[in-house]
C-alpha atoms as a PDB file:
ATOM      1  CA  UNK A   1      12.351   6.589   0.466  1.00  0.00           C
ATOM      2  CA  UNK A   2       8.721   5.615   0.513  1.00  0.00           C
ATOM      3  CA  UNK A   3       9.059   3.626  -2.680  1.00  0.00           C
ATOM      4  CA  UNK A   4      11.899   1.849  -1.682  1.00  0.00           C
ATOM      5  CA  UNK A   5      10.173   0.822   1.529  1.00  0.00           C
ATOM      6  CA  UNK A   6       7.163  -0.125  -0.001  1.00  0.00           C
ATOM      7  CA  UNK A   7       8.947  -2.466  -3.026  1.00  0.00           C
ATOM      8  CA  UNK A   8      10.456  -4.211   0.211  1.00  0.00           C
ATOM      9  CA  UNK A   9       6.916  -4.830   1.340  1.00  0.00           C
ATOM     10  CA  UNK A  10       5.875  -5.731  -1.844  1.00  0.00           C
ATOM     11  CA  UNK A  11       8.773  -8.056  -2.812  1.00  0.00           C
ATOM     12  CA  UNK A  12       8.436  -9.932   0.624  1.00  0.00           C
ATOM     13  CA  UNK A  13       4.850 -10.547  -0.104  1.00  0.00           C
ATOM     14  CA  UNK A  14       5.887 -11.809  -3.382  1.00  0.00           C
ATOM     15  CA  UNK A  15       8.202 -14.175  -2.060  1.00  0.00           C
ATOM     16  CA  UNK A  16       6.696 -14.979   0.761  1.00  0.00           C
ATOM     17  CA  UNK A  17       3.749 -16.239  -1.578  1.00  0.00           C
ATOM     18  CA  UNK A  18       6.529 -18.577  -3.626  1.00  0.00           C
ATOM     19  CA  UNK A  19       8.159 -19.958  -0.402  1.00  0.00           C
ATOM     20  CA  UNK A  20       5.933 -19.660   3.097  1.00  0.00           C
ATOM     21  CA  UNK A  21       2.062 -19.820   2.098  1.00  0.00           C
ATOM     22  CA  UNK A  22       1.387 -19.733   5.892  1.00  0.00           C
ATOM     23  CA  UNK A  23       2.856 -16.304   6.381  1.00  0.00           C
ATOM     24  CA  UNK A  24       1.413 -14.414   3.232  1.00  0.00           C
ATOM     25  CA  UNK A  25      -1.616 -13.293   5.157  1.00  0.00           C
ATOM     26  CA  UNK A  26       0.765 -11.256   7.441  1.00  0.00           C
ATOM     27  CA  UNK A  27       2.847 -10.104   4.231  1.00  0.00           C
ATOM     28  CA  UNK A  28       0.367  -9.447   2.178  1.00  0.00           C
ATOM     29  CA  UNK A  29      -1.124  -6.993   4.992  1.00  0.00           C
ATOM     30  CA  UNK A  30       2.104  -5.478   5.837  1.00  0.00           C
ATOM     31  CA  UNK A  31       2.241  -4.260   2.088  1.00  0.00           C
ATOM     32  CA  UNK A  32      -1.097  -3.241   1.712  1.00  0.00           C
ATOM     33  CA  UNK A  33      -0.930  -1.546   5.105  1.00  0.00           C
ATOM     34  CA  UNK A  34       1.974   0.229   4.130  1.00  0.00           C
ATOM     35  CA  UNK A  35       1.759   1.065   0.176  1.00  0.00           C
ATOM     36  CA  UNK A  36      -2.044   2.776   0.420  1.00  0.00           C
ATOM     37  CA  UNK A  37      -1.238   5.213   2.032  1.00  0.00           C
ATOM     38  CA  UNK A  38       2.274   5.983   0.784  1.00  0.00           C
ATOM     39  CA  UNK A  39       1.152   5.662  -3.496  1.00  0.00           C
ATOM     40  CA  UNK A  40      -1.878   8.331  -2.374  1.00  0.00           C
ATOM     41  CA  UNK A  41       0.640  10.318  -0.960  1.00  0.00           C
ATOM     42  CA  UNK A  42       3.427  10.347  -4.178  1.00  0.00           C
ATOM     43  CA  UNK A  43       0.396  11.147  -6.245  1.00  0.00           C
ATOM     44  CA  UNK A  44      -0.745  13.582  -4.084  1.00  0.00           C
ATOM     45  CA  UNK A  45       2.428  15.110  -4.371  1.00  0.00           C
ATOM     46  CA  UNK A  46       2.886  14.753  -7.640  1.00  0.00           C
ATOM     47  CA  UNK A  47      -0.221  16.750  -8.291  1.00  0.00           C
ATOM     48  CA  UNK A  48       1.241  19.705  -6.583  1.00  0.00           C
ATOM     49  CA  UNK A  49       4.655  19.317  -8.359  1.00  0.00           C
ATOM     50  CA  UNK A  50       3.425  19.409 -11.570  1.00  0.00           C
ATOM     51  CA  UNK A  51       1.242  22.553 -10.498  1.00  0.00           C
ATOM     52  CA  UNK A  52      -1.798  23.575 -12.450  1.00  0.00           C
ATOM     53  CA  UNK A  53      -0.442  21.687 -15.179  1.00  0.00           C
ATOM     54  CA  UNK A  54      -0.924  18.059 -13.220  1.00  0.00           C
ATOM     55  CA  UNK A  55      -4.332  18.009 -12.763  1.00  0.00           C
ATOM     56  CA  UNK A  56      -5.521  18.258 -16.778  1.00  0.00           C
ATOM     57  CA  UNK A  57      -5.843  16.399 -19.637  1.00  0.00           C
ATOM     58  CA  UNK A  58      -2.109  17.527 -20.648  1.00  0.00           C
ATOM     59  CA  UNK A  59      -0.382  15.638 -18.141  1.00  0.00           C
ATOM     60  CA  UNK A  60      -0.786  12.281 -17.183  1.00  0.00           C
ATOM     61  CA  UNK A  61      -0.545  12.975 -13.227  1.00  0.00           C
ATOM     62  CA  UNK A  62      -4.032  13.378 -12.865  1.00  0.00           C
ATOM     63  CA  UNK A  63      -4.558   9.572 -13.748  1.00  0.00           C
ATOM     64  CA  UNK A  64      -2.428   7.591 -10.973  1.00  0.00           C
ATOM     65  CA  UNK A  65      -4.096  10.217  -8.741  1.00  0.00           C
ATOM     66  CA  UNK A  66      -7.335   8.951  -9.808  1.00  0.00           C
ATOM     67  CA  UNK A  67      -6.074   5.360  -9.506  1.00  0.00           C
ATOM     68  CA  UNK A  68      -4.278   6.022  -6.091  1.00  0.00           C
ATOM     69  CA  UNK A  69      -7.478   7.456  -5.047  1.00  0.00           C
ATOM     70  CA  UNK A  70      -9.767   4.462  -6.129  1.00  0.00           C
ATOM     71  CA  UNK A  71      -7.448   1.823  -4.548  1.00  0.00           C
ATOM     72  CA  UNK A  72      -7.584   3.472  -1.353  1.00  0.00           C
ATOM     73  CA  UNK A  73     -11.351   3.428  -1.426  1.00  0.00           C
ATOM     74  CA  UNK A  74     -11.170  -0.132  -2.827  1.00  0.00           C
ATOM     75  CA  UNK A  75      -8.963  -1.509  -0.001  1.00  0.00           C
ATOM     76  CA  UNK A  76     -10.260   0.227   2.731  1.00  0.00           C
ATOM     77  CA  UNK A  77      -8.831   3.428   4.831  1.00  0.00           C
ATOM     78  CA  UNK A  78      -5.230   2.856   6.071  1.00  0.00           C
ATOM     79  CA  UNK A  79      -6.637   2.368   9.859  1.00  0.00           C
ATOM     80  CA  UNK A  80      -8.398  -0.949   8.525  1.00  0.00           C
ATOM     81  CA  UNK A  81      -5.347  -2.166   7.174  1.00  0.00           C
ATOM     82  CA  UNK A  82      -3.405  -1.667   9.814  1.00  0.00           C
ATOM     83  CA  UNK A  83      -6.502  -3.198  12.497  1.00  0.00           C
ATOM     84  CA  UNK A  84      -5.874  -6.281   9.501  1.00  0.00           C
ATOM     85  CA  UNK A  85      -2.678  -6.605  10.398  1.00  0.00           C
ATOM     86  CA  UNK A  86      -2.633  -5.987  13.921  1.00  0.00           C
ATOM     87  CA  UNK A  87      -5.052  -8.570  14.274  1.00  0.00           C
ATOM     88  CA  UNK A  88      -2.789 -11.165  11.981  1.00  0.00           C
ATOM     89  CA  UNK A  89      -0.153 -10.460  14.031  1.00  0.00           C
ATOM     90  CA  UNK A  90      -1.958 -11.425  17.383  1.00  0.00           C
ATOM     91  CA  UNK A  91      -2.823 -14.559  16.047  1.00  0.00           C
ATOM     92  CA  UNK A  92       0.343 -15.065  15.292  1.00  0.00           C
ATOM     93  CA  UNK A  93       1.341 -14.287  18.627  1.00  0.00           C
ATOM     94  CA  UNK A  94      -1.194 -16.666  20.132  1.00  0.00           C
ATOM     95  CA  UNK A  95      -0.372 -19.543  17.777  1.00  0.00           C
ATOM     96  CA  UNK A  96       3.503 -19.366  18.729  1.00  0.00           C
ATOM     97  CA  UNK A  97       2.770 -18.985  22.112  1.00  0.00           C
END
């Protein structure tokens, strides 16, 4: 379920970066906001799936845990993404209103 949300996030970005420049900021933050967290937690999980087994050199879990890992330090923790996008959206708000 979480990947299916988060392609929806993704794929709105995505278009919204073909057809409404002006709203990518908010799209782009929705995603981010919302696909951190959930790819750290699928290879979080799949580390315990795969057992002992998923965190060696024999299995290639350990690497998109590793990646999942560094993006989430790279982007910031999911609280900053969300103040991002909070903040987008009050401007927003204020710009409508």
């Amino acid at each position: 379920m979480a990947l299916e949300l988060g392609e929806s996030a993704l794929r709105h970005a995505a278009w919204t970066a073909d057809h409404d420049i002006g709203a990518l900021p908010t799209a782009a933050a929705t995603a981010a906001a919302y696909l951190g967290p959930a790819a750290f937690a699928a290879a979080q999980s799949m580390i315990q799936y795969h057992g002992g087994i998923g965190y060696t050199w024999e299995h290639d879990a350990h690497l998109f845990y590793k990646r999942a890992k560094s993006d989430q330090l790279l982007l910031g923790p999911p609280a900053a993404q969300l103040g991002r996008l909070a903040d987008l959206l009050a401007s927003d708000v204020r710009t409508a209103g």
